[in-house]
C-alpha atoms as a PDB file:
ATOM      1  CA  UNK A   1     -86.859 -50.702 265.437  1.00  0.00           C
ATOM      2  CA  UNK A   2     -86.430 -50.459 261.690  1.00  0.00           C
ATOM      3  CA  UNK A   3     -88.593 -50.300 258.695  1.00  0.00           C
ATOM      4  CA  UNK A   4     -86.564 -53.263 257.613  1.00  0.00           C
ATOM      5  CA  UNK A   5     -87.137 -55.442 261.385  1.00  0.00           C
ATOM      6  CA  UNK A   6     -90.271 -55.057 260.925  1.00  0.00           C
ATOM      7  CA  UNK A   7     -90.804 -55.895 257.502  1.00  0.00           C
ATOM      8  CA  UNK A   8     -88.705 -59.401 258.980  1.00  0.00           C
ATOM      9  CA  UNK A   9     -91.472 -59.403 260.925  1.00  0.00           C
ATOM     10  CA  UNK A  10     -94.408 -59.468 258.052  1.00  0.00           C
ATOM     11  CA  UNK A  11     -92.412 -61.837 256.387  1.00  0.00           C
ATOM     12  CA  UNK A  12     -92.181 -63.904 259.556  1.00  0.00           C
ATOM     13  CA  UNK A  13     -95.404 -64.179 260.630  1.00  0.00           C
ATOM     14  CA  UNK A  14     -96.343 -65.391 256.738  1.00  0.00           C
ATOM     15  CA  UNK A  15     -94.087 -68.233 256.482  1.00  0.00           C
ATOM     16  CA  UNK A  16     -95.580 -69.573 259.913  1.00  0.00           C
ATOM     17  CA  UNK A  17     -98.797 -69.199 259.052  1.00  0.00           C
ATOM     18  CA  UNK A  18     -98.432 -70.627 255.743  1.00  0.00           C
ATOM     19  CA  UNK A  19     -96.039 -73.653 257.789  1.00  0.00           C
ATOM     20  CA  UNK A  20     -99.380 -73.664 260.244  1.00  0.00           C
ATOM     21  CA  UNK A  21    -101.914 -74.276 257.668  1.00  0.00           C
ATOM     22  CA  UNK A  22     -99.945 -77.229 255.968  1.00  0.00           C
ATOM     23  CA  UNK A  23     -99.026 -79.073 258.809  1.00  0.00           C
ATOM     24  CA  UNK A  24    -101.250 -77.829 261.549  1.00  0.00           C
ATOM     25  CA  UNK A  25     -98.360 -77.822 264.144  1.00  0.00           C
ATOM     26  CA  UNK A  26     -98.862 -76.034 267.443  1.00  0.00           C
ATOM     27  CA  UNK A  27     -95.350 -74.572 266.942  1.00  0.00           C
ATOM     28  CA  UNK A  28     -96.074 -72.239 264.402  1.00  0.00           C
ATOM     29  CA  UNK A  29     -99.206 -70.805 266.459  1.00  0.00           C
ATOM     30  CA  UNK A  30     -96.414 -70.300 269.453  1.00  0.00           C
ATOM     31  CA  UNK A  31     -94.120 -68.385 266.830  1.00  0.00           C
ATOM     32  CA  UNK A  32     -97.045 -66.930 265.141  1.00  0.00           C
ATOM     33  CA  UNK A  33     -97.713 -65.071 268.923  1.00  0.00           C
ATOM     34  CA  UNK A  34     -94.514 -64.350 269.885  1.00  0.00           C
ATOM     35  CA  UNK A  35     -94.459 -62.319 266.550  1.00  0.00           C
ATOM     36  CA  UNK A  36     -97.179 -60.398 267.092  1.00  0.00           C
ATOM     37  CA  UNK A  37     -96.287 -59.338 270.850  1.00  0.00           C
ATOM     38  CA  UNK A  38     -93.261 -57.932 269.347  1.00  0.00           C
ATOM     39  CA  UNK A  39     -95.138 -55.584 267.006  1.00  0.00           C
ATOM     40  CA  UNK A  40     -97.787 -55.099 269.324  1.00  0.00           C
ATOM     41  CA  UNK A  41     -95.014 -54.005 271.371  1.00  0.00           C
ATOM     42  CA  UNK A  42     -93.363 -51.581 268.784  1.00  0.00           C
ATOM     43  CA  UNK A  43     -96.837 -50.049 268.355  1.00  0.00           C
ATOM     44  CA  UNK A  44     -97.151 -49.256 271.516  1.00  0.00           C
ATOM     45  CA  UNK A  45     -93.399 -47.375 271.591  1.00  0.00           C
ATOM     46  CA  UNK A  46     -94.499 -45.574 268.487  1.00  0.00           C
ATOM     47  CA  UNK A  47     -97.608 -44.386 269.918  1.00  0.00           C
ATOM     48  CA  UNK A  48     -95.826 -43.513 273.088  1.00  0.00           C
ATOM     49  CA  UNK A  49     -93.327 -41.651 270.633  1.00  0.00           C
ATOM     50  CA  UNK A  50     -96.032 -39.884 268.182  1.00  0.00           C
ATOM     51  CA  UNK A  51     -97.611 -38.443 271.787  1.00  0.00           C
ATOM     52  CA  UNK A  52     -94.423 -37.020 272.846  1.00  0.00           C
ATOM     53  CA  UNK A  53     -93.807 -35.142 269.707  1.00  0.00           C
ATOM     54  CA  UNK A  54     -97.060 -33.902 269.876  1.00  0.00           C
ATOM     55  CA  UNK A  55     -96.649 -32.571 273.157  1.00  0.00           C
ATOM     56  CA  UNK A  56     -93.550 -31.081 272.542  1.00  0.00           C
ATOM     57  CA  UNK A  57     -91.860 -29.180 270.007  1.00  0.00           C
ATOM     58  CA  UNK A  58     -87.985 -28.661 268.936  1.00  0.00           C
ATOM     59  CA  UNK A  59     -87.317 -25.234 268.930  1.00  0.00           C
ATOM     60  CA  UNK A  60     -83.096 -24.582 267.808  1.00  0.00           C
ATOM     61  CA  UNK A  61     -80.557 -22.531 269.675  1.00  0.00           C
ATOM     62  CA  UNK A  62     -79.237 -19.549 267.954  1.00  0.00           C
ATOM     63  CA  UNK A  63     -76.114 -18.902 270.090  1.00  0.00           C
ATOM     64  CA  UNK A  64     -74.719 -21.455 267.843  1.00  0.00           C
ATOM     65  CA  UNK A  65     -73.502 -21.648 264.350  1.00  0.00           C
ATOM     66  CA  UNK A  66     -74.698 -25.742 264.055  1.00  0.00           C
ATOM     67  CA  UNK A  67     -78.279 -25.052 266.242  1.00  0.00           C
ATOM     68  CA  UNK A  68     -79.009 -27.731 268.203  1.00  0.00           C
ATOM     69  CA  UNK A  69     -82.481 -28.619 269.187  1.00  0.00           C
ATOM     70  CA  UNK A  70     -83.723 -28.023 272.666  1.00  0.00           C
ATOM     71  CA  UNK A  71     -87.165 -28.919 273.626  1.00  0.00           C
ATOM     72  CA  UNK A  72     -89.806 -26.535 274.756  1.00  0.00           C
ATOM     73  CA  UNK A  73     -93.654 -27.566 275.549  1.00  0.00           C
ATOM     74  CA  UNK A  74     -96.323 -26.403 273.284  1.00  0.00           C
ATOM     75  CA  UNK A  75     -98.588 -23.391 273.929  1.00  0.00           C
ATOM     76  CA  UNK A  76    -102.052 -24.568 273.333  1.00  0.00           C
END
């Protein structure tokens, strides 16, 4: 997921609300859901993300001219 998807998102989830409160149709509500499962969703990835970077950190390889990161656990 992007900044922009989930700024689509935002966006989204204001146009059904606003479509909810001037007609009142169920429909919106369902879209209105759906929306936020999807960034409930994403939360949860970038939670499960923000963990794993604490956890770890990327340490670089100097046997190469371009280092490229291998991961190593943190001492704590």
């Amino acid at each position: 997921m992007t900044p922009v998807q989930v700024n689509e998102w935002l966006d989204e989830y204001n146009d059904y609300m606003l479509l909810y409160k001037m007609f009142g149709d169920q429909i919106y509500i369902d879209e209105i859901e759906e929306i936020l499962k999807s960034m409930e969703k994403y939360v949860g990835r970038m939670q499960t993300l923000e963990k794993y970077r604490n956890n770890f950190h990327v340490k670089t390889d100097d046997r190469y001219q371009n280092p490229r990161p291998t991961l190593s656990k943190k001492n704590n």
